[in-house]
C-alpha atoms as a PDB file:
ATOM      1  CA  UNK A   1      -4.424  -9.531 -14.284  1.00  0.00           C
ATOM      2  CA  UNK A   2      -3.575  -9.800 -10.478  1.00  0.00           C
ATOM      3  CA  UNK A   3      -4.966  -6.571  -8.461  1.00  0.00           C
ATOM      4  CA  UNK A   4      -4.019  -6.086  -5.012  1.00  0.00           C
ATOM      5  CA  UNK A   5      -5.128  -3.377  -2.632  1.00  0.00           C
ATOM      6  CA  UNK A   6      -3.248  -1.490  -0.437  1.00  0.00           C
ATOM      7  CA  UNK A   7      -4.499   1.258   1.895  1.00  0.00           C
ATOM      8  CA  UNK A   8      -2.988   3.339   4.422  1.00  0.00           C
ATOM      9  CA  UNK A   9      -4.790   3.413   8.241  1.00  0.00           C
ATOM     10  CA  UNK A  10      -6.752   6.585   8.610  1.00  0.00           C
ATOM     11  CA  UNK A  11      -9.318   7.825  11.614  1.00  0.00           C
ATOM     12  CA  UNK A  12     -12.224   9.708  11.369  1.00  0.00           C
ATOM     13  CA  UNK A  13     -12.391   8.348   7.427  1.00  0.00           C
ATOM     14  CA  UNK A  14     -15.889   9.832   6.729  1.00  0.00           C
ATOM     15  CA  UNK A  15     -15.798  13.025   7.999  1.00  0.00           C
ATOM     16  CA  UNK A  16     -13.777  16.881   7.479  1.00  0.00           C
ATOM     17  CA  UNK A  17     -11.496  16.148   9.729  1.00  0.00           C
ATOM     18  CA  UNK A  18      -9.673  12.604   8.558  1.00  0.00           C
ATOM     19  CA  UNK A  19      -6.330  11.967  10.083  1.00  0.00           C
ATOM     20  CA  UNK A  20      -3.358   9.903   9.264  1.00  0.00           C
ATOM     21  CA  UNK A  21       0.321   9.099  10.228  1.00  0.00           C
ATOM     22  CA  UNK A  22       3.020  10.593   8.263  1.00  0.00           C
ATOM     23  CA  UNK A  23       4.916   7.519   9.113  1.00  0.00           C
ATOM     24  CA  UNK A  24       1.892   5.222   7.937  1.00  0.00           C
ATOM     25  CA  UNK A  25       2.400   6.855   3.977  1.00  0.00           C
ATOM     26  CA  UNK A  26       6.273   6.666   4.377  1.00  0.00           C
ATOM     27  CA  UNK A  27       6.154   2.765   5.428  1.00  0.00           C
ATOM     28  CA  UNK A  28       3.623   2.255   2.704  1.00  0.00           C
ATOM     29  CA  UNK A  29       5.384   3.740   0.102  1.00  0.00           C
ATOM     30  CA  UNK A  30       8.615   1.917   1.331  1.00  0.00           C
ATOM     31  CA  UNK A  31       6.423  -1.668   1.612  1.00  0.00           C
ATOM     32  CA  UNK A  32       4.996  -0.857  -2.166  1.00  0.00           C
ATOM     33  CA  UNK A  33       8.641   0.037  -3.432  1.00  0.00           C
ATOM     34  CA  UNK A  34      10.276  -3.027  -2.034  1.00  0.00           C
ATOM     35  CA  UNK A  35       7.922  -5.565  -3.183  1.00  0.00           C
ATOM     36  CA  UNK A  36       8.180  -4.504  -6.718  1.00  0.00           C
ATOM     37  CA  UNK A  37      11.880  -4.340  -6.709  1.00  0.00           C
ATOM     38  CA  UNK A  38      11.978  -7.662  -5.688  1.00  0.00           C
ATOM     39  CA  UNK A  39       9.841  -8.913  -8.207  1.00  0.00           C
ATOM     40  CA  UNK A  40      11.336 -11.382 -10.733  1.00  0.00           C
ATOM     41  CA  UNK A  41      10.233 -12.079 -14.535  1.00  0.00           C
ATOM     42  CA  UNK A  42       7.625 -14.502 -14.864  1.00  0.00           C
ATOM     43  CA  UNK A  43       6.225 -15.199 -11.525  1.00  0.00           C
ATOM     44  CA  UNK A  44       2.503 -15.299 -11.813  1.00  0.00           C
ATOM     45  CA  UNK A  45       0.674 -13.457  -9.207  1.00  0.00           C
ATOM     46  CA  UNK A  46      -2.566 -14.850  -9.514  1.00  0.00           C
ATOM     47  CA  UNK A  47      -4.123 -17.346  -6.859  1.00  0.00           C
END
């Protein structure tokens, strides 16, 4: 099975007060959406 990791940029990870941009998780979720629209049957994902 292929695994892939995708993470969103954050500051201040480790600590109460982690920030991120709202536009970051939108443009994520937009990248993530996209790329498995476009996927076709049968391609093999692994390296």
């Amino acid at each position: 099975m292929a695994v892939g990791i995708v993470s969103v940029p954050t500051r201040y990870l480790h600590t109460a007060s982690e920030v991120l941009s709202l536009d970051d998780v939108d443009d994520t979720v937009s990248m993530l959406t996209r790329f498995t629209v476009d996927l076709r049957d049968g391609v093999n994902l692994r390296p």
